[in-house]
PDB file of N, CA and C in Angstrom:
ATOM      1  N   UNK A   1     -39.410-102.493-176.074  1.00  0.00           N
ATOM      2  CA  UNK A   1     -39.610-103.679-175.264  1.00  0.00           C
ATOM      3  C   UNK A   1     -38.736-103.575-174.019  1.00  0.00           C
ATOM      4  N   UNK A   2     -39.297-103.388-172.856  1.00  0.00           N
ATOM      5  CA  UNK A   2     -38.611-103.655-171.522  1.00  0.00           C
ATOM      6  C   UNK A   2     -38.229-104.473-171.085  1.00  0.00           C
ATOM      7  N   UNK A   3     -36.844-104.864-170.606  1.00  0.00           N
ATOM      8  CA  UNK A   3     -36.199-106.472-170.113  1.00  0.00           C
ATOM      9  C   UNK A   3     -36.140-105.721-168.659  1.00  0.00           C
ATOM     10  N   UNK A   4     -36.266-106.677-167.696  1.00  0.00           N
ATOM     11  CA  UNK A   4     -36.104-106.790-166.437  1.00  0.00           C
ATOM     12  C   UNK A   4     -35.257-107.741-165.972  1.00  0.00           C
ATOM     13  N   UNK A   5     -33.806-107.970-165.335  1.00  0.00           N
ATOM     14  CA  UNK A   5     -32.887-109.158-164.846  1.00  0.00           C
ATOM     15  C   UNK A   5     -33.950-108.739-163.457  1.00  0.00           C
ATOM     16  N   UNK A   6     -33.865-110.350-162.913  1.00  0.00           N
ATOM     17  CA  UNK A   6     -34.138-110.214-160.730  1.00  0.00           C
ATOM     18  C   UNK A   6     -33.961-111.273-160.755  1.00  0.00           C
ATOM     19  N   UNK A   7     -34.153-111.588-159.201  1.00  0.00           N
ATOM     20  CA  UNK A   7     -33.708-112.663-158.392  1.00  0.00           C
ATOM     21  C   UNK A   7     -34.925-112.583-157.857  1.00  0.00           C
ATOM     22  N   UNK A   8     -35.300-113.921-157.057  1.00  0.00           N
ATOM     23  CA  UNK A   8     -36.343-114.165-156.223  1.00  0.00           C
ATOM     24  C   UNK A   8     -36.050-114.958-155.244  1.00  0.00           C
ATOM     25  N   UNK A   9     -35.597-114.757-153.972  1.00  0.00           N
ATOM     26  CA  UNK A   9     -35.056-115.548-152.582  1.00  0.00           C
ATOM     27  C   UNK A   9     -36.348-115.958-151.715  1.00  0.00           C
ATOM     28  N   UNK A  10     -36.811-117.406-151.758  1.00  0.00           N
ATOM     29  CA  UNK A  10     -37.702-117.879-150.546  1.00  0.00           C
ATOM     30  C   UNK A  10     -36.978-118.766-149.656  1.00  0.00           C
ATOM     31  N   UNK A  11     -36.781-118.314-148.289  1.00  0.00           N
ATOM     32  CA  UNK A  11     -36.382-119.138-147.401  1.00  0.00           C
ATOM     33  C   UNK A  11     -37.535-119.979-146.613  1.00  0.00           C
ATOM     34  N   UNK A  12     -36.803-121.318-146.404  1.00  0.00           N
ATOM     35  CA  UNK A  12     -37.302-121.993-145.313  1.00  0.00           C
ATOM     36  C   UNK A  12     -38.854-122.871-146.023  1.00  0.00           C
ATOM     37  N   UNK A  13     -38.701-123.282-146.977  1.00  0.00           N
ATOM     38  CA  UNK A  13     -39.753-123.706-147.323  1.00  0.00           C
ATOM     39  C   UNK A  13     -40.233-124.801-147.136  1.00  0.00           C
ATOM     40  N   UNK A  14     -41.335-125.255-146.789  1.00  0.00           N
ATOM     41  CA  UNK A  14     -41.752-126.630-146.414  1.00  0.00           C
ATOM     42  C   UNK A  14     -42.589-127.213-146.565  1.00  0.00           C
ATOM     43  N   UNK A  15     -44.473-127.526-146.049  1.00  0.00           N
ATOM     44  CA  UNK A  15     -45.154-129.038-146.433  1.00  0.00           C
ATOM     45  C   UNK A  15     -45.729-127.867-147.434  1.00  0.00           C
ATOM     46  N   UNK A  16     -46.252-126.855-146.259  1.00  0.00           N
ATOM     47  CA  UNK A  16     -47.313-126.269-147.229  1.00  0.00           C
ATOM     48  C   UNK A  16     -46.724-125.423-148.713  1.00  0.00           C
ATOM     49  N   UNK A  17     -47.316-125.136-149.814  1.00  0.00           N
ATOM     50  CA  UNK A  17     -46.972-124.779-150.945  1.00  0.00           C
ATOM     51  C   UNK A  17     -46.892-122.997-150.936  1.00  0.00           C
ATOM     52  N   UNK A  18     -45.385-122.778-151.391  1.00  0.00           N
ATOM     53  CA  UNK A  18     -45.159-121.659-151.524  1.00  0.00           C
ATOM     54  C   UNK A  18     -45.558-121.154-153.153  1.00  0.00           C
ATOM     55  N   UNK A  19     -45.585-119.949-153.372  1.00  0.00           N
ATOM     56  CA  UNK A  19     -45.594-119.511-154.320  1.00  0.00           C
ATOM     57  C   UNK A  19     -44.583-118.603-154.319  1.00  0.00           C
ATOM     58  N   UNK A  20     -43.641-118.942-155.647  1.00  0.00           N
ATOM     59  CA  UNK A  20     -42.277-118.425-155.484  1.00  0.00           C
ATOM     60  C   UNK A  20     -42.463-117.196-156.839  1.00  0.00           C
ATOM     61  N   UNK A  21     -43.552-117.241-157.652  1.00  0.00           N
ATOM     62  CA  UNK A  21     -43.556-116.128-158.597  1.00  0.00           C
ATOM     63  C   UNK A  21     -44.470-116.036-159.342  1.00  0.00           C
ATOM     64  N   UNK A  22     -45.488-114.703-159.384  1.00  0.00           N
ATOM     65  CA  UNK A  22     -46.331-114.576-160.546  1.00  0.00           C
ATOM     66  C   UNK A  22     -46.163-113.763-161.407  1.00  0.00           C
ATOM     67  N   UNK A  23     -46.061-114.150-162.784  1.00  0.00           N
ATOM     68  CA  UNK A  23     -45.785-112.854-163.716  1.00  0.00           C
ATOM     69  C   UNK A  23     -47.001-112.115-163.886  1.00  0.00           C
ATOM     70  N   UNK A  24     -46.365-110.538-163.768  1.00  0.00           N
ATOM     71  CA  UNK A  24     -46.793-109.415-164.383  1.00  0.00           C
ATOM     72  C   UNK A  24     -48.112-109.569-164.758  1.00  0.00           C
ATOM     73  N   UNK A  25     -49.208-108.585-165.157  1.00  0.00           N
ATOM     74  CA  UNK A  25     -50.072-108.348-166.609  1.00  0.00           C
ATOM     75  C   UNK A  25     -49.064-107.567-166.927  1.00  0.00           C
ATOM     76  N   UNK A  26     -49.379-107.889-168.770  1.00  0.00           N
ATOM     77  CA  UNK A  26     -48.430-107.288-170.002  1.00  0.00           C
ATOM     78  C   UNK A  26     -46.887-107.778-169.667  1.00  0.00           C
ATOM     79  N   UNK A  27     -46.762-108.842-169.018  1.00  0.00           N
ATOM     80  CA  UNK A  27     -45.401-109.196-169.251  1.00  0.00           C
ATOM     81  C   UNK A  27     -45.252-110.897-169.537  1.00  0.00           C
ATOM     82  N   UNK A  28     -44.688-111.113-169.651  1.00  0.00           N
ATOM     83  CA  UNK A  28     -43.975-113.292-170.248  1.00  0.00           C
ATOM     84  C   UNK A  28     -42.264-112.598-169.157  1.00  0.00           C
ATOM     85  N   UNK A  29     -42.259-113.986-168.738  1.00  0.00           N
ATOM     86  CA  UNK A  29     -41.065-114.504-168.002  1.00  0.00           C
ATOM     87  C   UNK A  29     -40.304-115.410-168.168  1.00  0.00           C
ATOM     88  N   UNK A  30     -39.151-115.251-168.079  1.00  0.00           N
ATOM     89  CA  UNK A  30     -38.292-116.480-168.758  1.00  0.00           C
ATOM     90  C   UNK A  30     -37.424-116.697-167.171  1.00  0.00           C
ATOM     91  N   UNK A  31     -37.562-118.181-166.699  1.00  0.00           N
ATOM     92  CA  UNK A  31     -36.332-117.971-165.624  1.00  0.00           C
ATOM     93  C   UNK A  31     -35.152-118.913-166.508  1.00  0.00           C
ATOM     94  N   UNK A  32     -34.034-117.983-165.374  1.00  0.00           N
ATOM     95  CA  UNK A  32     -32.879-118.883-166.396  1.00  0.00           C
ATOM     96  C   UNK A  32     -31.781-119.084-165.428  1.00  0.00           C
ATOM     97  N   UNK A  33     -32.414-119.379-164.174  1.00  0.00           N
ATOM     98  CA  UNK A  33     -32.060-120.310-163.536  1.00  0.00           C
ATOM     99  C   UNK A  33     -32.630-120.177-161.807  1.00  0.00           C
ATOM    100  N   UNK A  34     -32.357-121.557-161.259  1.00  0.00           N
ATOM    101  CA  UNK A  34     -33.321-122.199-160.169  1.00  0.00           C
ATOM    102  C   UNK A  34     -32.552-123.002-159.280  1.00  0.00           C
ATOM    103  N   UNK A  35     -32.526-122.616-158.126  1.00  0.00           N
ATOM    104  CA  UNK A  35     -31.509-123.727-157.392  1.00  0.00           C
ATOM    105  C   UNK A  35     -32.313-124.136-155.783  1.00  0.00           C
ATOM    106  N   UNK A  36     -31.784-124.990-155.594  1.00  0.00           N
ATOM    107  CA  UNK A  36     -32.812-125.427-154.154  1.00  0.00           C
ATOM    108  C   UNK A  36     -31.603-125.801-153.406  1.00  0.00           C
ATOM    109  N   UNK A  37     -31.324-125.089-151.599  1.00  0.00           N
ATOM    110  CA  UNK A  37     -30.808-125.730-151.282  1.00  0.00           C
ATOM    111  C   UNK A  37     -31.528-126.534-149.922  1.00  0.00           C
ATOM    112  N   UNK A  38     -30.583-127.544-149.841  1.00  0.00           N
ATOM    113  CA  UNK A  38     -31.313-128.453-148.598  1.00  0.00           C
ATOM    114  C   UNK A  38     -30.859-128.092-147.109  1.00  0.00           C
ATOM    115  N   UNK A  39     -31.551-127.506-146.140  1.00  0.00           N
ATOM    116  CA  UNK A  39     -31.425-126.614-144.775  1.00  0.00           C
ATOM    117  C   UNK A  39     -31.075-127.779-144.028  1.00  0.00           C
ATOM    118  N   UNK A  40     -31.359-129.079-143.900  1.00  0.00           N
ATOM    119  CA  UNK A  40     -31.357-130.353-143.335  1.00  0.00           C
ATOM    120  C   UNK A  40     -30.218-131.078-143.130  1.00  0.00           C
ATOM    121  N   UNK A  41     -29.961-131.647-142.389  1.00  0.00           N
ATOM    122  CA  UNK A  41     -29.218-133.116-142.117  1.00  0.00           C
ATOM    123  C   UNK A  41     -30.264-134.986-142.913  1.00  0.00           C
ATOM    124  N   UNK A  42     -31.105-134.304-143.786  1.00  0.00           N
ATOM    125  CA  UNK A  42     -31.499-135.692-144.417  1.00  0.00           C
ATOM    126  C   UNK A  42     -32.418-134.812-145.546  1.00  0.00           C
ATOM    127  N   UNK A  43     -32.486-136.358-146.861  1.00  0.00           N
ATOM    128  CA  UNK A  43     -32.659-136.052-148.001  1.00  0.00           C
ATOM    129  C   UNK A  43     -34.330-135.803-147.616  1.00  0.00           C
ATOM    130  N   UNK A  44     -34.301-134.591-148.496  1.00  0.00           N
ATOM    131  CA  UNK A  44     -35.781-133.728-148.844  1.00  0.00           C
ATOM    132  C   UNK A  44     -36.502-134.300-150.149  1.00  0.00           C
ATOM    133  N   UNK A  45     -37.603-134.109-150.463  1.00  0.00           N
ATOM    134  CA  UNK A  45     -38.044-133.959-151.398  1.00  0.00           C
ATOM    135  C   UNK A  45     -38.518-132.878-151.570  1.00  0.00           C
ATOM    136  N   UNK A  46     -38.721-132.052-153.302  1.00  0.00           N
ATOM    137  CA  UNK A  46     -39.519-131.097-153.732  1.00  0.00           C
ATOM    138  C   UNK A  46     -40.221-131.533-154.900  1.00  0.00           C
ATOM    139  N   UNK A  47     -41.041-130.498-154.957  1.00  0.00           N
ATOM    140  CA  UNK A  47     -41.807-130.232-155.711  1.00  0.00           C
ATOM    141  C   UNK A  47     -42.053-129.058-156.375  1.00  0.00           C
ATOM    142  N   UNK A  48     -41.554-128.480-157.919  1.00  0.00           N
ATOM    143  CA  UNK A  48     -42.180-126.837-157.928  1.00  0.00           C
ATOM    144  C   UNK A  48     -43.276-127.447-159.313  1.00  0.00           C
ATOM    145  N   UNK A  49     -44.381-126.255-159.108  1.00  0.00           N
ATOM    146  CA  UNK A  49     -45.498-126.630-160.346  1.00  0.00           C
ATOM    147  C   UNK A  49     -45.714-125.441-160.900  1.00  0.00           C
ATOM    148  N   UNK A  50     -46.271-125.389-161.777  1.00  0.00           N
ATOM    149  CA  UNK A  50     -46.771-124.011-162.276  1.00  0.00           C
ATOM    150  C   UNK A  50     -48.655-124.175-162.991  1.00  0.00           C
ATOM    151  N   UNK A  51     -49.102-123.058-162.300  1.00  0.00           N
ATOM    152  CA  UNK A  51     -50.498-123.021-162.438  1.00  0.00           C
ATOM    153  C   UNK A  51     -50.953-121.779-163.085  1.00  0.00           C
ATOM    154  N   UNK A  52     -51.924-122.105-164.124  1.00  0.00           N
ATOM    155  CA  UNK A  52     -52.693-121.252-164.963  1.00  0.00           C
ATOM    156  C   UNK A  52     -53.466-120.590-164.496  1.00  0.00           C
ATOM    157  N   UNK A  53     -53.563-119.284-163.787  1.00  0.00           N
ATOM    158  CA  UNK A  53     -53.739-118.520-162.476  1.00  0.00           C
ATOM    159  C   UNK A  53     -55.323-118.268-163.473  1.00  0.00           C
ATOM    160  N   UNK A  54     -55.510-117.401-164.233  1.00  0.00           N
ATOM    161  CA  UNK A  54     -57.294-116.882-164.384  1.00  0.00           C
ATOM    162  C   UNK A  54     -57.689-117.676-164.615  1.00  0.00           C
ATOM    163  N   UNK A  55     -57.368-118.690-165.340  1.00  0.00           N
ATOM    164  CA  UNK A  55     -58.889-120.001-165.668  1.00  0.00           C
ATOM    165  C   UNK A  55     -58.667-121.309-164.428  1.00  0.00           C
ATOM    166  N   UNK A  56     -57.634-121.020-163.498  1.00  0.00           N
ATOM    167  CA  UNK A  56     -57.360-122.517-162.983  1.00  0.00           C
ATOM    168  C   UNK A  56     -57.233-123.376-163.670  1.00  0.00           C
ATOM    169  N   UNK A  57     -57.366-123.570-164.897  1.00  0.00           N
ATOM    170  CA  UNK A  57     -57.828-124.497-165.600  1.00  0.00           C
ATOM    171  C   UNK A  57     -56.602-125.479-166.205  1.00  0.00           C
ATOM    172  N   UNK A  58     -54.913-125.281-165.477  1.00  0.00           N
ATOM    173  CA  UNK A  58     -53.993-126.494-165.741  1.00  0.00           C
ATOM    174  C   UNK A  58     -53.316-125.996-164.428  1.00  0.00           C
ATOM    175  N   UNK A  59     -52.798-127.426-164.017  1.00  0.00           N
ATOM    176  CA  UNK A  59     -51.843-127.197-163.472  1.00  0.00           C
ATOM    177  C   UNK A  59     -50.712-128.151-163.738  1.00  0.00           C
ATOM    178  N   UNK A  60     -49.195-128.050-163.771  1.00  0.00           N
ATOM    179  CA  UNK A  60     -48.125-129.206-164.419  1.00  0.00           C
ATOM    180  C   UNK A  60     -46.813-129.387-163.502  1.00  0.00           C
ATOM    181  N   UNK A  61     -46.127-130.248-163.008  1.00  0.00           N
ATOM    182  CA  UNK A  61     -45.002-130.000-162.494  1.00  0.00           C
ATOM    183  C   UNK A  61     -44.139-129.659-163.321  1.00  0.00           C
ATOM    184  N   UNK A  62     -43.456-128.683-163.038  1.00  0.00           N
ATOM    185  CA  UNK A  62     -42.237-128.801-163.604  1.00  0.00           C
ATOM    186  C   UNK A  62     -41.088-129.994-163.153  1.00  0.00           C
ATOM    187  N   UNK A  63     -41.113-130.116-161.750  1.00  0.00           N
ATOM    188  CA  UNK A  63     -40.330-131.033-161.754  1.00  0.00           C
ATOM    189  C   UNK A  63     -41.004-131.753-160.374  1.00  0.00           C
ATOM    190  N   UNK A  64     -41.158-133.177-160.006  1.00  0.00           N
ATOM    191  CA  UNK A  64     -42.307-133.655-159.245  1.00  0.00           C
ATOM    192  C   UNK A  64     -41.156-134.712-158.217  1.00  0.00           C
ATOM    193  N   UNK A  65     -41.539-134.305-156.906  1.00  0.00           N
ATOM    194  CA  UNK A  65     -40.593-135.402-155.823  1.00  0.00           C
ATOM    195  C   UNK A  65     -39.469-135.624-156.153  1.00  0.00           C
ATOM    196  N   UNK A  66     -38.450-134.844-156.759  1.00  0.00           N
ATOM    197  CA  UNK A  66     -37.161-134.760-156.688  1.00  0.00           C
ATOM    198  C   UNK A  66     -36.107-134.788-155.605  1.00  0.00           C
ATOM    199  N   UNK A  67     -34.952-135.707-155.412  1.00  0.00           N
ATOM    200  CA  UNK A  67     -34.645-135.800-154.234  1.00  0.00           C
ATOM    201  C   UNK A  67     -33.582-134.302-154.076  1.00  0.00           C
ATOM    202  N   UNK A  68     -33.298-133.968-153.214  1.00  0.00           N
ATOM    203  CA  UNK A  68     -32.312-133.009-152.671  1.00  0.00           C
ATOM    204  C   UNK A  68     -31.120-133.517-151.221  1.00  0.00           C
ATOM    205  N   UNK A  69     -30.051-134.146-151.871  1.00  0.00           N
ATOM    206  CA  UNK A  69     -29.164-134.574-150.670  1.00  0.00           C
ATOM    207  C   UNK A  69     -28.940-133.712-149.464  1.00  0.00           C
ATOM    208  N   UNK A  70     -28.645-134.367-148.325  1.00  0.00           N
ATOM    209  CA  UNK A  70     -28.535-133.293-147.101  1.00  0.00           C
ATOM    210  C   UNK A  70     -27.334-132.413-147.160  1.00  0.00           C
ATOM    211  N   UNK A  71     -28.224-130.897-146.662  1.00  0.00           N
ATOM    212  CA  UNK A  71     -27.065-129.515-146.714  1.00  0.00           C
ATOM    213  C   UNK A  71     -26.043-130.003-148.226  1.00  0.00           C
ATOM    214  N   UNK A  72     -27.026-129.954-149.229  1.00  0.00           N
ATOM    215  CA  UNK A  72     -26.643-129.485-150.364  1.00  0.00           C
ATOM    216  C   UNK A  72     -27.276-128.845-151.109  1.00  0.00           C
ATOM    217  N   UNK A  73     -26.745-128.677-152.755  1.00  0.00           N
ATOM    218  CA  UNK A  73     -28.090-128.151-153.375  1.00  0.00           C
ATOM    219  C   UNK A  73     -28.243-128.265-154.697  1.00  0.00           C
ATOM    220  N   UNK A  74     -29.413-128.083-155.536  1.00  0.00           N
ATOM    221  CA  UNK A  74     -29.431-128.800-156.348  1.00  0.00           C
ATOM    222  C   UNK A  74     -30.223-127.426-157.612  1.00  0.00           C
ATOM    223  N   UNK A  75     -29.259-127.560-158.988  1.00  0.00           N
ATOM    224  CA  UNK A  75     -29.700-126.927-159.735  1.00  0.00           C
ATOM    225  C   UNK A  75     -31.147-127.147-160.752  1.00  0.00           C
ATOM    226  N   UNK A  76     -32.279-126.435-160.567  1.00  0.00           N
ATOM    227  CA  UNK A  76     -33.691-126.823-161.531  1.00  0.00           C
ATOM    228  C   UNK A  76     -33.184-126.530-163.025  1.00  0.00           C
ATOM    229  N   UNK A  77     -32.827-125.184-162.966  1.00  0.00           N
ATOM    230  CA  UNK A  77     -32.908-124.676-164.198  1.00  0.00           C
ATOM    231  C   UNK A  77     -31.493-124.342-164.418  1.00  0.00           C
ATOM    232  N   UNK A  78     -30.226-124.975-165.581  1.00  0.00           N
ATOM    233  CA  UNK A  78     -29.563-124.840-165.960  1.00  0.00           C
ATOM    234  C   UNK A  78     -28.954-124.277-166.852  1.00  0.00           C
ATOM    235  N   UNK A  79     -27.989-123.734-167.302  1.00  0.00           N
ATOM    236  CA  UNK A  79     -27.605-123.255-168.199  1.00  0.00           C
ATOM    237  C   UNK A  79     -28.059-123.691-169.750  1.00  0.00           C
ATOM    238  N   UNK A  80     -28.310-123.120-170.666  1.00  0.00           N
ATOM    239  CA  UNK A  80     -28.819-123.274-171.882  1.00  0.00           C
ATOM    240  C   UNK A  80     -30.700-123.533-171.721  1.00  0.00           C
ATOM    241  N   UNK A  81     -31.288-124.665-170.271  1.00  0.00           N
ATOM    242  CA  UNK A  81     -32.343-124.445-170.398  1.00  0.00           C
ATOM    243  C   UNK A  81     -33.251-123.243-169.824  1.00  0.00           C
ATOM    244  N   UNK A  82     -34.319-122.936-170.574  1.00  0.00           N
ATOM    245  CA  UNK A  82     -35.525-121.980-170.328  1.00  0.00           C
ATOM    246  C   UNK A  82     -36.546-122.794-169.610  1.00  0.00           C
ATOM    247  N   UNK A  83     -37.487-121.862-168.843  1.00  0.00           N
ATOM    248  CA  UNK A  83     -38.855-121.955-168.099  1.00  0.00           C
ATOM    249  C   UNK A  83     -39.372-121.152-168.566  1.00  0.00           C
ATOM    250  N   UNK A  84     -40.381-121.158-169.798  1.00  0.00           N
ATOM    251  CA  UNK A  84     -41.643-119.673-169.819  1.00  0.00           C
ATOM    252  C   UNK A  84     -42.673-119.573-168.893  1.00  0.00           C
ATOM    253  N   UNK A  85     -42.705-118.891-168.398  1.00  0.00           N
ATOM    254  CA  UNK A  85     -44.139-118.445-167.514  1.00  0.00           C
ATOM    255  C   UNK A  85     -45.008-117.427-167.855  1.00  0.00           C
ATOM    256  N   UNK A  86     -45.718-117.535-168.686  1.00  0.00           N
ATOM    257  CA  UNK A  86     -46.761-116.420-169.335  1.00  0.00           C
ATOM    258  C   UNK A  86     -47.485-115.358-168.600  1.00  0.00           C
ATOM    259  N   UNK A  87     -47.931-114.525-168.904  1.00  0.00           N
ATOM    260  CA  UNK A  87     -48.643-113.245-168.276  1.00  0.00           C
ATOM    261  C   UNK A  87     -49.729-114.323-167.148  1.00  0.00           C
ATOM    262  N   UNK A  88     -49.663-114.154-166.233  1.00  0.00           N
ATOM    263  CA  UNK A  88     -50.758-114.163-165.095  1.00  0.00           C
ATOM    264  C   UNK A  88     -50.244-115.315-164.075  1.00  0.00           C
ATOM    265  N   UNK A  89     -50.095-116.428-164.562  1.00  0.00           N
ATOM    266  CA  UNK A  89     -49.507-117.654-164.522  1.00  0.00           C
ATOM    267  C   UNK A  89     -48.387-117.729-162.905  1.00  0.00           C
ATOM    268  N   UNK A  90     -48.418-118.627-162.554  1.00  0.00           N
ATOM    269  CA  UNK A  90     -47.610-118.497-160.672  1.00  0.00           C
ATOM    270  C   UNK A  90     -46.963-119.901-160.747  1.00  0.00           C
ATOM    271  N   UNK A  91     -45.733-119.849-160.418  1.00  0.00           N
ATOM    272  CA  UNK A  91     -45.152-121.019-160.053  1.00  0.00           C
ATOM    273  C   UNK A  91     -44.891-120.984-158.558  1.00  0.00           C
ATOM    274  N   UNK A  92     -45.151-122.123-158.329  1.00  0.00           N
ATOM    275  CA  UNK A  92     -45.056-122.653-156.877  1.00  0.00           C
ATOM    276  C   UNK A  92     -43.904-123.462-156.253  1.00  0.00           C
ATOM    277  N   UNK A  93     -43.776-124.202-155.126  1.00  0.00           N
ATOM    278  CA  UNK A  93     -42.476-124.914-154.725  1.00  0.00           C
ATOM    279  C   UNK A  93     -42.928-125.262-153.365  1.00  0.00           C
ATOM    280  N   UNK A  94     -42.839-126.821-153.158  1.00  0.00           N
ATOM    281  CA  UNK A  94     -43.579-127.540-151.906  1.00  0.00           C
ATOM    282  C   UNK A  94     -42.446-128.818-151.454  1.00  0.00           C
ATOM    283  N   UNK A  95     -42.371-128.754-149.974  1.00  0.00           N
ATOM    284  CA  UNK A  95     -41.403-130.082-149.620  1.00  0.00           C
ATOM    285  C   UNK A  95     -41.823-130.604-148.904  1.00  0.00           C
ATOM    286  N   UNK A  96     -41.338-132.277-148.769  1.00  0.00           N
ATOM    287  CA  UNK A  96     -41.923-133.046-147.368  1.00  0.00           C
ATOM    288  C   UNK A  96     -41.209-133.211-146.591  1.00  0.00           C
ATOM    289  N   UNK A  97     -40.577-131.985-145.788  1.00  0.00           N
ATOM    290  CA  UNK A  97     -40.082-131.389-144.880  1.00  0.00           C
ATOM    291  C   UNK A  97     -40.346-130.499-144.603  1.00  0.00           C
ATOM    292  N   UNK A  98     -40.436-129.845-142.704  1.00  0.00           N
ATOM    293  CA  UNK A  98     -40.926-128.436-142.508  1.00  0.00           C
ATOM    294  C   UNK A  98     -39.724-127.803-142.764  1.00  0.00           C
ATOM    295  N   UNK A  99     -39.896-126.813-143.127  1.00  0.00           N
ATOM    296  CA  UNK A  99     -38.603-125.321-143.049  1.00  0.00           C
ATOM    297  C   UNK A  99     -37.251-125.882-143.660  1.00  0.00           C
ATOM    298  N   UNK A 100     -37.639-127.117-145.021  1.00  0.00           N
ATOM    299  CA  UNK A 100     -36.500-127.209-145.647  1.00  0.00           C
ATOM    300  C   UNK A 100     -35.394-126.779-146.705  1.00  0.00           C
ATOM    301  N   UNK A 101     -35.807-125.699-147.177  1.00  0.00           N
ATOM    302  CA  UNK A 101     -35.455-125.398-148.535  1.00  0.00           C
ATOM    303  C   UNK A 101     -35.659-124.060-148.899  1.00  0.00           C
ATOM    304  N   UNK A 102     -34.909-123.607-149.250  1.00  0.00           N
ATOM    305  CA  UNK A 102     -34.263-122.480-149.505  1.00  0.00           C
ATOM    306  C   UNK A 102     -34.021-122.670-151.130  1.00  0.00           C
ATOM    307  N   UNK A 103     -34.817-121.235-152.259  1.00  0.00           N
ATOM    308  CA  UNK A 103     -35.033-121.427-153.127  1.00  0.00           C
ATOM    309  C   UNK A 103     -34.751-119.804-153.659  1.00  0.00           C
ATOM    310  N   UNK A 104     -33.259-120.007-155.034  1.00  0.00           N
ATOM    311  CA  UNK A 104     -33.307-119.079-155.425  1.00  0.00           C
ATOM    312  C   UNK A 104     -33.484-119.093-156.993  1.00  0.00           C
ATOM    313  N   UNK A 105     -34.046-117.590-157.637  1.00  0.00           N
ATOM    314  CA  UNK A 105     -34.411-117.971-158.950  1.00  0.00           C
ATOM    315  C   UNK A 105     -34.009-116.409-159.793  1.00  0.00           C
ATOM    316  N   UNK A 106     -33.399-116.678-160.795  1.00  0.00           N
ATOM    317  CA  UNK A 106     -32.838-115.877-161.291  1.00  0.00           C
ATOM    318  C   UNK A 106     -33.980-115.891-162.988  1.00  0.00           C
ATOM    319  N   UNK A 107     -34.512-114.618-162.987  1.00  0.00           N
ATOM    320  CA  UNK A 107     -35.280-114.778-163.853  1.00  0.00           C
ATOM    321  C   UNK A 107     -35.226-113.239-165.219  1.00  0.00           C
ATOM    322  N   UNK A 108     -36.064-113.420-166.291  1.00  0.00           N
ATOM    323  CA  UNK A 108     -36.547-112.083-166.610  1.00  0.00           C
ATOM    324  C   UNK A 108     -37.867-111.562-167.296  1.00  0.00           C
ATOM    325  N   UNK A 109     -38.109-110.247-167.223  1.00  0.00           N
ATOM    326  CA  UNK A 109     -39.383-110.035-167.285  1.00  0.00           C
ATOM    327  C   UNK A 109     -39.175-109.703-168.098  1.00  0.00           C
ATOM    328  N   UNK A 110     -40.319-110.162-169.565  1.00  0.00           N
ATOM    329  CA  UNK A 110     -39.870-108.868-171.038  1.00  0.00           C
ATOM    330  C   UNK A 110     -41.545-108.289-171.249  1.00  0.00           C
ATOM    331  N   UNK A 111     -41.678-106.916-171.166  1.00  0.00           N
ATOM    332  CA  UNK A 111     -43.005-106.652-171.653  1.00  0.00           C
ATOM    333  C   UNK A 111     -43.130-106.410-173.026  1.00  0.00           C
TER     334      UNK A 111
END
């Protein structure tokens, strides 16, 4: 079984919806941890979701209009908690701000 540690850095993110990660075929992803920071002088909102990429057929927030204080930042995924993201599957990350947010994610791949 292959483990993979990475990081995933998106800068500058804003109205329109980024996609910050799709797992593998033949792999499951665990992130184990997620941080957003705020590029701004005023509070942001985000949004990250994750979508069931071959059937379309769900999509869920993980976490929905969350505030982010100005030029700070704010942890998603914390210590002790998990995010699974299954083989095919893409999580995303959207703000209602242009070019606000800066998003890093510390994850792993196990095939």
């Amino acid at each position: 079984m292959a483990t993979q540690f990475r990081n995933t850095i998106i800068n500058s993110v804003g109205t329109t919806p980024v996609r910050i990660y799709t797992t593998p075929e033949n792999f499951n992803t665990t992130v184990i941890g997620m941080s957003l920071a705020n590029l701004t002088a005023g509070i942001v909102t985000a949004s990250v979701y994750l979508q069931d990429t071959p059937n379309d057929s769900a999509t869920g927030y993980y976490i929905k209009d969350v505030s982010v204080a100005p030029n700070s930042s704010l942890r998603l995924v914390t210590s002790g908690e998990k995010l699974i993201i299954p083989e095919y599957n893409e999580l995303f990350i959207v703000s209602n701000t242009t070019a606000s947010l800066d998003v890093i994610m510390s994850y792993v791949e196990i095939a």
